[in-house]
Protein backbone atom coordinates (compact mmCIF):
# COMPACT_ATOMS: atom_id res chain seq x y z
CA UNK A 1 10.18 -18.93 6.92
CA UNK A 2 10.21 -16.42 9.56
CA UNK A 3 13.42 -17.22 11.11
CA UNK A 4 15.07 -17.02 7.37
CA UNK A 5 13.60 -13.93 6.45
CA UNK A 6 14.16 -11.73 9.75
CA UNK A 7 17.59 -13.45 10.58
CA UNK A 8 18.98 -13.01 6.64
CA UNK A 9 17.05 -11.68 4.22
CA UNK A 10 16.32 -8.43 5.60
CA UNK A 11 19.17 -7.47 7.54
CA UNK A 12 20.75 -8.14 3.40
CA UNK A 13 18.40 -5.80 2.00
CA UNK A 14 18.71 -2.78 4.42
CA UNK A 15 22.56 -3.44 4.00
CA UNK A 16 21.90 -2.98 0.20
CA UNK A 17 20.17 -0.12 0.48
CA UNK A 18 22.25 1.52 2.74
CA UNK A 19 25.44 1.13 0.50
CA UNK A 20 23.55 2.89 -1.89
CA UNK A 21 22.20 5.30 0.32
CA UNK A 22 25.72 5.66 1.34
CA UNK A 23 27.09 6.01 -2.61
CA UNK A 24 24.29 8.83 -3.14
CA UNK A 25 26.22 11.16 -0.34
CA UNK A 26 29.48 10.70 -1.13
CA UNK A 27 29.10 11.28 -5.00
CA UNK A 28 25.88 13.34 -5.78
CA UNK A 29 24.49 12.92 -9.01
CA UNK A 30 23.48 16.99 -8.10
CA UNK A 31 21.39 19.37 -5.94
CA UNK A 32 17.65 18.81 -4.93
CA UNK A 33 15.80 19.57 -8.18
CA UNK A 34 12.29 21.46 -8.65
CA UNK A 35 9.34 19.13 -8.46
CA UNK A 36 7.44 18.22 -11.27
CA UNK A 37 3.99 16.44 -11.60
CA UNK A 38 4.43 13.64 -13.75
CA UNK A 39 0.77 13.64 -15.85
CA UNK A 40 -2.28 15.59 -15.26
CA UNK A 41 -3.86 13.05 -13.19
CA UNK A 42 -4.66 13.54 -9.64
CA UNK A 43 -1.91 10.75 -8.66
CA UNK A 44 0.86 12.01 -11.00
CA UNK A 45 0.29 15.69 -9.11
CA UNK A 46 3.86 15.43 -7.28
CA UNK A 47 4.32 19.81 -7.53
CA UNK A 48 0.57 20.63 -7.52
CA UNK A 49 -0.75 18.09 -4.69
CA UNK A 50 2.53 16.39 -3.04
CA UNK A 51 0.04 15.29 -0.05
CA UNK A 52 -2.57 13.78 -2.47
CA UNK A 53 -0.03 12.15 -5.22
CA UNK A 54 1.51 10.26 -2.32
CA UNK A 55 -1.10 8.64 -0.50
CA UNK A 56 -2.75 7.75 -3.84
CA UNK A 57 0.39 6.08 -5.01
CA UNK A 58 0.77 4.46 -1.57
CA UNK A 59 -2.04 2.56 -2.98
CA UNK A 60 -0.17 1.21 -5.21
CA UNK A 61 2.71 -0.39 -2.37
CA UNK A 62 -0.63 -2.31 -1.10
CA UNK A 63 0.81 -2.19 2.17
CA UNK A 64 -2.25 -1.61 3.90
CA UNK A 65 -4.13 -4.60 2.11
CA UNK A 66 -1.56 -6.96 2.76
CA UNK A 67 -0.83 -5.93 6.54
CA UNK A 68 -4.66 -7.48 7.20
CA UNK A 69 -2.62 -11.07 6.26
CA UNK A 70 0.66 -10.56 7.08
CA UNK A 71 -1.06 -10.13 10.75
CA UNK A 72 -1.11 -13.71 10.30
CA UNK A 73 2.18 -14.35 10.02
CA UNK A 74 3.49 -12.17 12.53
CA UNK A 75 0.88 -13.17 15.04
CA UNK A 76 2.23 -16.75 14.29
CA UNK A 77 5.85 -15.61 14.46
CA UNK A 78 5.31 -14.13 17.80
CA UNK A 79 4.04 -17.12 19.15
CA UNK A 80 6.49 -19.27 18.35
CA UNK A 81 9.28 -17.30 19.40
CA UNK A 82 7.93 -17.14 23.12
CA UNK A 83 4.54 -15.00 22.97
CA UNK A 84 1.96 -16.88 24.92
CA UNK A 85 -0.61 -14.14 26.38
CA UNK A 86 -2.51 -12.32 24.27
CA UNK A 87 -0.90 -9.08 26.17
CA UNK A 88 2.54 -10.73 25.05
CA UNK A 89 1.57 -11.02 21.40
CA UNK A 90 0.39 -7.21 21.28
CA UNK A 91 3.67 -6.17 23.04
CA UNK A 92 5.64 -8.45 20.94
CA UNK A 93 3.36 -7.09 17.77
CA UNK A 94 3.70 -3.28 18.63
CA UNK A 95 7.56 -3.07 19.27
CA UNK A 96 8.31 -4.65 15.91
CA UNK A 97 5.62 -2.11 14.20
CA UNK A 98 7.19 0.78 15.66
CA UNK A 99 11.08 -1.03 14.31
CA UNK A 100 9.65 -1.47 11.02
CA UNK A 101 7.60 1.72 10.38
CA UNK A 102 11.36 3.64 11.80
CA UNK A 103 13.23 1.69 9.25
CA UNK A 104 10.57 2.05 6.51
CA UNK A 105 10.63 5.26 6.75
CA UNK A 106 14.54 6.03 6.61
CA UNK A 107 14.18 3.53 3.29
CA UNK A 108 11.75 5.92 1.89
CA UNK A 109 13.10 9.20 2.56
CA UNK A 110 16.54 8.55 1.41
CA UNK A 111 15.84 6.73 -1.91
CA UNK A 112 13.11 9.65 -2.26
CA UNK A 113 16.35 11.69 -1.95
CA UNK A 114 18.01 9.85 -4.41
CA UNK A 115 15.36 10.52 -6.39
CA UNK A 116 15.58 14.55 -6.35
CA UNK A 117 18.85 14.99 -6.95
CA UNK A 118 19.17 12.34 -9.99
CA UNK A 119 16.92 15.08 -12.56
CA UNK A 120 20.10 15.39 -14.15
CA UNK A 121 20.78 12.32 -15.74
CA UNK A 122 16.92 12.63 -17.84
CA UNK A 123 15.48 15.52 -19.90
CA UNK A 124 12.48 17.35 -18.86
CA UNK A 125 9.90 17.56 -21.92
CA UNK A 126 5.84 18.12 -22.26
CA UNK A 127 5.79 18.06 -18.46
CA UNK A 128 7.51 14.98 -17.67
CA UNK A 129 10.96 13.46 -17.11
CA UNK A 130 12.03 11.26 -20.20
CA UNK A 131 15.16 9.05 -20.46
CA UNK A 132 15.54 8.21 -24.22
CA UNK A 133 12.44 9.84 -25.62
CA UNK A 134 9.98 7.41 -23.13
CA UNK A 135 8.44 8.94 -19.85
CA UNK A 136 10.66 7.04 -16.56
CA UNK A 137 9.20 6.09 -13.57
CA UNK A 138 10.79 5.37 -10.31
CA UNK A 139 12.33 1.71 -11.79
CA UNK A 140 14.06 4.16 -14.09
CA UNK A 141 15.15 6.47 -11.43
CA UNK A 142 17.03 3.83 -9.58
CA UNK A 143 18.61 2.66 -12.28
CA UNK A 144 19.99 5.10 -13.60
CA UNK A 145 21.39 6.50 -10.43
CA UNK A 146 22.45 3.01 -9.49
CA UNK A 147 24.70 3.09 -12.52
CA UNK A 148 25.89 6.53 -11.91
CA UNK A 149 26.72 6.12 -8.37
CA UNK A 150 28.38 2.89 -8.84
CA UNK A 151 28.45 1.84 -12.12
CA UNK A 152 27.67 -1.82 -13.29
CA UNK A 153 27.86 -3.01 -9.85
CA UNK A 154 25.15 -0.71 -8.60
CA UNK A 155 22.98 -2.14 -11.28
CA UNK A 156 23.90 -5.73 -10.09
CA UNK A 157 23.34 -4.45 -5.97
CA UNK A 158 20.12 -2.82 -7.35
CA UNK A 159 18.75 -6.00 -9.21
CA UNK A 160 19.42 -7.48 -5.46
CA UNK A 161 17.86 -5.38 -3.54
CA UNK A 162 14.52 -6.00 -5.93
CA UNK A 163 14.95 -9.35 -5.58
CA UNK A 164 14.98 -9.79 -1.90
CA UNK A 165 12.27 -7.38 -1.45
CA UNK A 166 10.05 -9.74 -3.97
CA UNK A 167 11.29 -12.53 -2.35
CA UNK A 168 10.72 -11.42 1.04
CA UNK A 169 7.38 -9.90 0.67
CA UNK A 170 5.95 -13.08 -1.75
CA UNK A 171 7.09 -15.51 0.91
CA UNK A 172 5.16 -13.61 3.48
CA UNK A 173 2.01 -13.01 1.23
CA UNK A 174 2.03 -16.57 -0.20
CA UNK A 175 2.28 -17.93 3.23
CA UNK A 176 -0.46 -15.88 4.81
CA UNK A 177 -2.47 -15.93 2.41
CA UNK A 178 -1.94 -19.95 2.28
CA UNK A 179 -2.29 -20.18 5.90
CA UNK A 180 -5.82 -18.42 5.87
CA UNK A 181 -7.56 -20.39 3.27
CA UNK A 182 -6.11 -23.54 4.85
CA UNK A 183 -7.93 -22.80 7.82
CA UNK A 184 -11.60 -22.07 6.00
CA UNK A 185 -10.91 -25.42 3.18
CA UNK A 186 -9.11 -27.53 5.96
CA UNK A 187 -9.56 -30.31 3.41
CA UNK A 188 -6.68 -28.65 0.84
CA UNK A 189 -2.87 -28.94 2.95
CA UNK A 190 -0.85 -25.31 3.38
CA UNK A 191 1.40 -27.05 1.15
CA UNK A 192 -1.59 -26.77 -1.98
CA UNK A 193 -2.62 -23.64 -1.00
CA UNK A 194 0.78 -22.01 -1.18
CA UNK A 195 1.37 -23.75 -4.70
CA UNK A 196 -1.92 -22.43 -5.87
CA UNK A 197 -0.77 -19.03 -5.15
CA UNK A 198 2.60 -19.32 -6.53
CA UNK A 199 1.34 -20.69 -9.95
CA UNK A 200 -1.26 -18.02 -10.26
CA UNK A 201 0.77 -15.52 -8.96
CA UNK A 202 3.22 -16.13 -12.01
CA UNK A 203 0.75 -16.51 -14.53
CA UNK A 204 -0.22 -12.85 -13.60
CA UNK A 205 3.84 -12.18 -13.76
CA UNK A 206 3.65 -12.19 -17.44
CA UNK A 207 1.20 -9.51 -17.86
CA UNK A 208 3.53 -6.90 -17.13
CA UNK A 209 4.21 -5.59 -14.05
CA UNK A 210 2.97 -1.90 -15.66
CA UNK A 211 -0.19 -3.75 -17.02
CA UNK A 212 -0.68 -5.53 -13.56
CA UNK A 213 -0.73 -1.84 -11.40
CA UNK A 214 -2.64 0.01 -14.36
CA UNK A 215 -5.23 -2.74 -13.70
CA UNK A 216 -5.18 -3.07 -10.19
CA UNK A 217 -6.35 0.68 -9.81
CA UNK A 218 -9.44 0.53 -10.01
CA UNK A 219 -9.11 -2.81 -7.44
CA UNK A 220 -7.34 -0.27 -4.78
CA UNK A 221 -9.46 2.48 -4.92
CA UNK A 222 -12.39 0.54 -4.00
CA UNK A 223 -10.53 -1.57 -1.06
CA UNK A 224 -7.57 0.12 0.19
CA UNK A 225 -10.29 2.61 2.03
CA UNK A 226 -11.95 -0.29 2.92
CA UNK A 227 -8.61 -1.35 4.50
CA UNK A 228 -7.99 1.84 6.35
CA UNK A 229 -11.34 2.08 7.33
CA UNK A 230 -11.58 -1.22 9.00
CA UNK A 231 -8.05 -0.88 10.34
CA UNK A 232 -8.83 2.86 12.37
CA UNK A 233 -12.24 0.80 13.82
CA UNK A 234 -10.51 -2.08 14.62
CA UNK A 235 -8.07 0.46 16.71
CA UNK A 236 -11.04 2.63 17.94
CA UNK A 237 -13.47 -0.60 18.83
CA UNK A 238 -13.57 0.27 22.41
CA UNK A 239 -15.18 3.67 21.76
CA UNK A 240 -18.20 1.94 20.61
CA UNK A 241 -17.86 -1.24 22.25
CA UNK A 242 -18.04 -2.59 19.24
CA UNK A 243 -21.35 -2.42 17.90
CA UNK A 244 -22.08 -3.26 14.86
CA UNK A 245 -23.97 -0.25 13.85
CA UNK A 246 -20.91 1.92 13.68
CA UNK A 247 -18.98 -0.62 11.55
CA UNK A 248 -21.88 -0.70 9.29
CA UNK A 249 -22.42 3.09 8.64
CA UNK A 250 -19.22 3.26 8.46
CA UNK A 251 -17.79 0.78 6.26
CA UNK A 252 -21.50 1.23 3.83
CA UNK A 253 -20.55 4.85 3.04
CA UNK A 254 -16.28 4.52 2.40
CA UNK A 255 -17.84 1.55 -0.11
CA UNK A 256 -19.75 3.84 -2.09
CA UNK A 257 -17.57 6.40 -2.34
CA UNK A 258 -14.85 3.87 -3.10
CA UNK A 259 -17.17 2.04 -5.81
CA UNK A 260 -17.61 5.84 -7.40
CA UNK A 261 -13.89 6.51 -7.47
CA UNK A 262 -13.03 2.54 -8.91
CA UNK A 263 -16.21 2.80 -11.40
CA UNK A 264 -14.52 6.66 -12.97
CA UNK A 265 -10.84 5.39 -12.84
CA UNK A 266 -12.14 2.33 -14.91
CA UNK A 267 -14.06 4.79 -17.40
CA UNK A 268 -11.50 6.67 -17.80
CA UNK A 269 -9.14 3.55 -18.12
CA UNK A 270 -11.15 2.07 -21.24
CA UNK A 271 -13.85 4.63 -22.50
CA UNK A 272 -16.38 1.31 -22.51
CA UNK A 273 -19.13 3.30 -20.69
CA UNK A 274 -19.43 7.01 -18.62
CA UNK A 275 -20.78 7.64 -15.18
CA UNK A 276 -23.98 9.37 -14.94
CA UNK A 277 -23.08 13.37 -15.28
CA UNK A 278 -25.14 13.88 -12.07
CA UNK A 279 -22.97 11.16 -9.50
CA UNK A 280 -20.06 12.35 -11.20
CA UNK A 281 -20.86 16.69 -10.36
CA UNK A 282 -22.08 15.20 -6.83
CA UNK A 283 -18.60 13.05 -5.77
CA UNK A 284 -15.98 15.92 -7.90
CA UNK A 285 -17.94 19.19 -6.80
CA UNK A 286 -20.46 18.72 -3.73
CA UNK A 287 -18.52 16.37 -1.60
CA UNK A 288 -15.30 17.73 -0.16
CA UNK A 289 -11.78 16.33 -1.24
CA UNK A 290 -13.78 14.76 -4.28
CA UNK A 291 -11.90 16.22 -6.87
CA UNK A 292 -8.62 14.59 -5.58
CA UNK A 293 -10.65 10.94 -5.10
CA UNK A 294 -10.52 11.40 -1.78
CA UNK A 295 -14.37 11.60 -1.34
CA UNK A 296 -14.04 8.43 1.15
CA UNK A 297 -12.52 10.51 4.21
CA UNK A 298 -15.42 12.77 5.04
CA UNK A 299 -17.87 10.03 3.83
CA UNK A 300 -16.35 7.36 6.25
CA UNK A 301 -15.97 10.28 8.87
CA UNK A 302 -19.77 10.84 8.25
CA UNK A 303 -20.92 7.49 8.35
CA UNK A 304 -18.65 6.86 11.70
CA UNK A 305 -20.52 10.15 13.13
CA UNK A 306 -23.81 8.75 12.20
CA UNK A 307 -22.84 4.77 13.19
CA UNK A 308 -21.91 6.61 17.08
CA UNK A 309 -25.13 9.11 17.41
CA UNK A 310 -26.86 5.59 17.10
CA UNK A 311 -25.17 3.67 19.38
CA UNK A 312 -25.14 6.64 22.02
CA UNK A 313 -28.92 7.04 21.32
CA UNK A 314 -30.47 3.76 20.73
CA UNK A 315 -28.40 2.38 22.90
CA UNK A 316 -25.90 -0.77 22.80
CA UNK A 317 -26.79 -3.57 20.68
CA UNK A 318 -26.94 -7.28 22.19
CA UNK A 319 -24.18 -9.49 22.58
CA UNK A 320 -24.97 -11.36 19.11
CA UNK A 321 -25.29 -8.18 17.39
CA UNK A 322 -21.50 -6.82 18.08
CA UNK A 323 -19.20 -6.88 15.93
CA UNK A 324 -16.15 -8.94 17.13
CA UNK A 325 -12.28 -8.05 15.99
């Protein structure tokens, strides 16, 4: 799986993209347009809150979430293509980061280029960008400039370059994921695992893919803080020697502010119940960056401060009381 993927999958899609990349310089749809927010909602606040808008909708890429299982597989990858030390896996791990975050990043600005100077081809009404009457998104976006840069055949490159990513990004999930329950339920093969997956996987396909990330909000502002939370300690372990206390603090307060921001963005989702008027003043007015549901930065940087005063002050816990990463 590994071999296929890095040796011809990916390789494909960056050539995709970059022949579209390519089209969106040599024929401009137009110049860089005015930013617009997309809705009144803190995520949809691309003019007002660029910063904010972004990182919430990185959410929604659940890059973060799936790096903790894709570790697997590239752990596992390393390994077999000559990693033995532990040192040697973390080299091995680190120099492909760096390779992918570079190329991840040219991916992102340029299509977010394509992006601003396609306003042309959709009308701007009550606030938003519309293509036909209907609000777009970004599946819109590409689309249409795919078309307009190329014509029918940048619709056909474009409906490759979403394929490969699914395909590329469900083969690693799938696997990983397959590959990590294996080894808790020994008793069920890879093989069943990864079937498992696949089947349920689709069955969730024909939801939607809009009803999928409308209802997978809620899901990713309770965990993807988690995720980066867990993620900066598992990075900053030595600074504690990991003890568990700091993990704790840490981890207990990005929950509740995370469980506050899930439990309001489900409210508001389905009007079946409303937060208490008092939690909701205390996590949008009294703590900082609350009114942009960000309230689980100072709260995890709070609980962190709290988790080290302990361990400097009481002291380091015993061996079976560390936390081990």
């Amino acid at each position: 799986m590994a071999d296929r993927i890095g040796k011809y999958l990916t390789p494909t899609l960056l050539l995709v993209l970059t022949i579209l990349v390519v089209a969106s310089f040599l024929h401009p749809v137009g110049d860089l347009g005015m930013p617009a927010n997309a809705s009144s909602a803190v995520s949809d606040s691309y003019k007002d809150l660029p910063f904010v808008a972004g990182l919430i909708q990185g959410y929604g890429t659940m890059d973060a979430l799936a790096s903790l299982t894709f570790s697997i597989v590239v752990i596992q990858s390393a390994k077999v293509f000559g990693a033995k030390t532990s040192k040697e896996v973390a080299g091995v791990t680190v120099r492909a980061g760096v390779i992918a975050a570079v190329l991840l990043a040219l991916v992102y600005v340029f299509l977010a280029r394509i992006g601003a100077t396609s306003q042309s081809l959709f009308t701007f009404s009550d606030g938003v960008f519309q293509l036909n009457g209907t609000a777009i998104d970004g599946g819109h976006v590409l689309s249409q400039a795919s078309y307009f840069y190329l014509g029918a055949i940048g619709r056909a490159v474009l409906a490759l370059v979403i394929f490969l990513a699914c395909v590329t990004t469900a083969t690693g999930l799938i696997t990983a994921c397959a590959e990590y329950f294996h080894q808790i339920l020994p008793k069920v093969s890879h093989t069943a695992w990864a079937t498992i997956f696949t089947l349920v996987a689709t069955t969730f396909y024909f939801g939607g893919l809009s009803e999928i990330i409308k209802w997978s909000l809620p899901v990713l502002y309770l965990l993807y803080p988690l995720t980066v939370v867990i993620v900066f300690l598992s990075l900053a372990k030595n600074l504690f020697k990991g003890d568990r206390r700091v993990y704790q603090w840490t981890i207990g307060f990005t929950f509740v502010a995370g469980l506050y921001d899930a439990l309001a963005t489900l409210s508001t989702m389905t009007g079946f119940f409303q937060l208490p008027s008092a939690i909701t003043h205390f996590f949008t007015k009294i703590v900082p960056l609350g009114a942009y549901s960000m309230s689980w930065i100072p709260l995890a940087i709070l609980g962190f401060i709290i988790g080290m005063v302990m361990h400097v002050v009481l002291g380091k816990t015993n061996e079976s009381s560390k936390e081990t990463v």
